[in-house]
C-alpha atoms as a PDB file:
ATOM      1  CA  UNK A   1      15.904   7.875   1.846  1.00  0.00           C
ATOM      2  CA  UNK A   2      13.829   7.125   4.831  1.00  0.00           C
ATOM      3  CA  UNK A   3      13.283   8.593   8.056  1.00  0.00           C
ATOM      4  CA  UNK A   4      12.401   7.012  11.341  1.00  0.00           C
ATOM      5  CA  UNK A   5       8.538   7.835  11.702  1.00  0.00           C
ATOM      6  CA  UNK A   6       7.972   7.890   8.049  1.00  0.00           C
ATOM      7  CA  UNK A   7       4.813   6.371   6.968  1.00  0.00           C
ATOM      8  CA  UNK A   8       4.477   4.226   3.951  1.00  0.00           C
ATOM      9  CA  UNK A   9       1.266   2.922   2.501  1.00  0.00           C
ATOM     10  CA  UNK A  10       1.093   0.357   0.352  1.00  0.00           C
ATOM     11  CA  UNK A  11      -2.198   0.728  -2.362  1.00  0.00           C
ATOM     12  CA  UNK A  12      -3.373  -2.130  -4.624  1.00  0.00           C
ATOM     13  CA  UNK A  13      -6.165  -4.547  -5.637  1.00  0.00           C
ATOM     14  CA  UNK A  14      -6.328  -8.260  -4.068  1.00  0.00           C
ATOM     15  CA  UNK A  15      -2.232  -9.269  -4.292  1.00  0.00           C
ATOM     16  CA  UNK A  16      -1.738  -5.921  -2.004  1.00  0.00           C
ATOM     17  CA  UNK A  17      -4.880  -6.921   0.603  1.00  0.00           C
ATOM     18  CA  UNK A  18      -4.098 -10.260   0.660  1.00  0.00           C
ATOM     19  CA  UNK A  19      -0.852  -8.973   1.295  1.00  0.00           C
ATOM     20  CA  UNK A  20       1.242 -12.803   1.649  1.00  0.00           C
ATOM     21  CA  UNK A  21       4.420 -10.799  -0.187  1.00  0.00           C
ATOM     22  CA  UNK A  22       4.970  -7.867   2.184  1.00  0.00           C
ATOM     23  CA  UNK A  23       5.004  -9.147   5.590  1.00  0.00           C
ATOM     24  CA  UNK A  24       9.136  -9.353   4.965  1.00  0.00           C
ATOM     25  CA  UNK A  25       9.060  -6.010   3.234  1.00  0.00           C
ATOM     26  CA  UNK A  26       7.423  -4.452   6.233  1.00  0.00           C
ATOM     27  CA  UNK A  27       9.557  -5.912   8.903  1.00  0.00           C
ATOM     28  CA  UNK A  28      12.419  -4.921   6.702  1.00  0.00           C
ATOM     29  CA  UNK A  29      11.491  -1.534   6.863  1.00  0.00           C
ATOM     30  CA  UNK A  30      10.282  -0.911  10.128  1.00  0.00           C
ATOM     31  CA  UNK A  31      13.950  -2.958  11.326  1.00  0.00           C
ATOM     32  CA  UNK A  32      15.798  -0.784   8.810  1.00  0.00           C
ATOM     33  CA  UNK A  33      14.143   3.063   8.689  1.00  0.00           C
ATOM     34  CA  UNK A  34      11.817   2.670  11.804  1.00  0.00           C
ATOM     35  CA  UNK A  35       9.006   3.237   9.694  1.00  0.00           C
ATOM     36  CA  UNK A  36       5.506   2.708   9.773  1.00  0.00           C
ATOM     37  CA  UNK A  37       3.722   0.494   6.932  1.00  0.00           C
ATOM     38  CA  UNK A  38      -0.150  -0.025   6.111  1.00  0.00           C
ATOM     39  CA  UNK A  39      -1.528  -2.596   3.800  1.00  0.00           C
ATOM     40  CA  UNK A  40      -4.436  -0.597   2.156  1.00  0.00           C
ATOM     41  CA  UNK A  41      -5.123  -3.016  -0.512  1.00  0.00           C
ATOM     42  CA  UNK A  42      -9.157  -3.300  -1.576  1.00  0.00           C
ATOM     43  CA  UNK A  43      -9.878  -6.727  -2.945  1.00  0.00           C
ATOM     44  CA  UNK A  44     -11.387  -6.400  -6.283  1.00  0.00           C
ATOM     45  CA  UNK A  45     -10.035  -2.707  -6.580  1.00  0.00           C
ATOM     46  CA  UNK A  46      -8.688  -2.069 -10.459  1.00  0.00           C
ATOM     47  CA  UNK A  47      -7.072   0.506 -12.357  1.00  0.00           C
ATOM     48  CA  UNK A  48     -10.295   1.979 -13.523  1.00  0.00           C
ATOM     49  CA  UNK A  49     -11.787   2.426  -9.540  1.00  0.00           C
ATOM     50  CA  UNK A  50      -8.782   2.869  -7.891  1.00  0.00           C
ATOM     51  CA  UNK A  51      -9.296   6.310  -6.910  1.00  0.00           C
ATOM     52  CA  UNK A  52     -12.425   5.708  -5.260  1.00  0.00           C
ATOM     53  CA  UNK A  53     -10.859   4.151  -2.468  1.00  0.00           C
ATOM     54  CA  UNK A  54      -7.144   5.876  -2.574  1.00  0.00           C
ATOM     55  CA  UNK A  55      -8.757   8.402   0.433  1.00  0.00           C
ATOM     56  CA  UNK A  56     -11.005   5.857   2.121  1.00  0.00           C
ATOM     57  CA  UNK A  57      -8.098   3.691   1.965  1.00  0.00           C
ATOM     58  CA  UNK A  58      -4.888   5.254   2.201  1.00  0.00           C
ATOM     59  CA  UNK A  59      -5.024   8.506   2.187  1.00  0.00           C
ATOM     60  CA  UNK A  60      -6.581   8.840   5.873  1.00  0.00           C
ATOM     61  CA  UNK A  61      -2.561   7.763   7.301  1.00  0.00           C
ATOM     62  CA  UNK A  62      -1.249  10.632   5.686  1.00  0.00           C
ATOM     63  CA  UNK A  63       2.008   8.512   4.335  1.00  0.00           C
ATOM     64  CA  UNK A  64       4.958  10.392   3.186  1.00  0.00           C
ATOM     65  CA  UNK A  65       5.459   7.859   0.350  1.00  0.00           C
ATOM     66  CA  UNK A  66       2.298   5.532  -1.480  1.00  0.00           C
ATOM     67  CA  UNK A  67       3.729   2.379  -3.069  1.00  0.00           C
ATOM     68  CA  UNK A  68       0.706   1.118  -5.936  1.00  0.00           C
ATOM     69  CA  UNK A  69       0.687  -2.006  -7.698  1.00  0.00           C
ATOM     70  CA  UNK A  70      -2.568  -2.515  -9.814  1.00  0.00           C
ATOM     71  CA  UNK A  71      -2.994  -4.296 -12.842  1.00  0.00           C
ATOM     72  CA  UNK A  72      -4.315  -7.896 -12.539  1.00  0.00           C
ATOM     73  CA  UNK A  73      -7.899  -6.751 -12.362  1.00  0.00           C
ATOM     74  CA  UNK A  74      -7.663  -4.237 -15.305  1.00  0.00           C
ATOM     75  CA  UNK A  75     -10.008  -5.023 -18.583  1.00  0.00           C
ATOM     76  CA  UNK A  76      -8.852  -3.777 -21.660  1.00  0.00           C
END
């Protein structure tokens, strides 16, 4: 699955940036698979302008895997 010196970013809106749920997924990981994580959640970042800010954002660590999650902001 994953190798040591991996990178893994993880891309959302505000439940990503504020990021209170991963702090135990990233030490999990990095203990685990020796990997590296980013948060590169934008607050305020939905489905529709998302890919305004995937490069800015995430894009610019050049992960080997992108985790999204984005969907509380989206207006149907």
């Amino acid at each position: 699955m994953f190798k040591n010196g991996d990178v893994i970013c993880f891309f959302g809106d505000s439940i990503t940036a504020n990021g209170l749920w991963m702090a135990e997924v990233y030490q999990t990981l990095r203990k685990k698979y020796g990997v590296k994580c980013y948060n590169c959640g934008v607050s305020g970042a939905t489905a529709q302008n998302a890919l305004l800010y995937l490069h800015s954002q995430c894009l610019i660590f050049n992960p080997d895997y992108v985790v999204m999650s984005m969907s509380t902001h989206l207006k149907v």
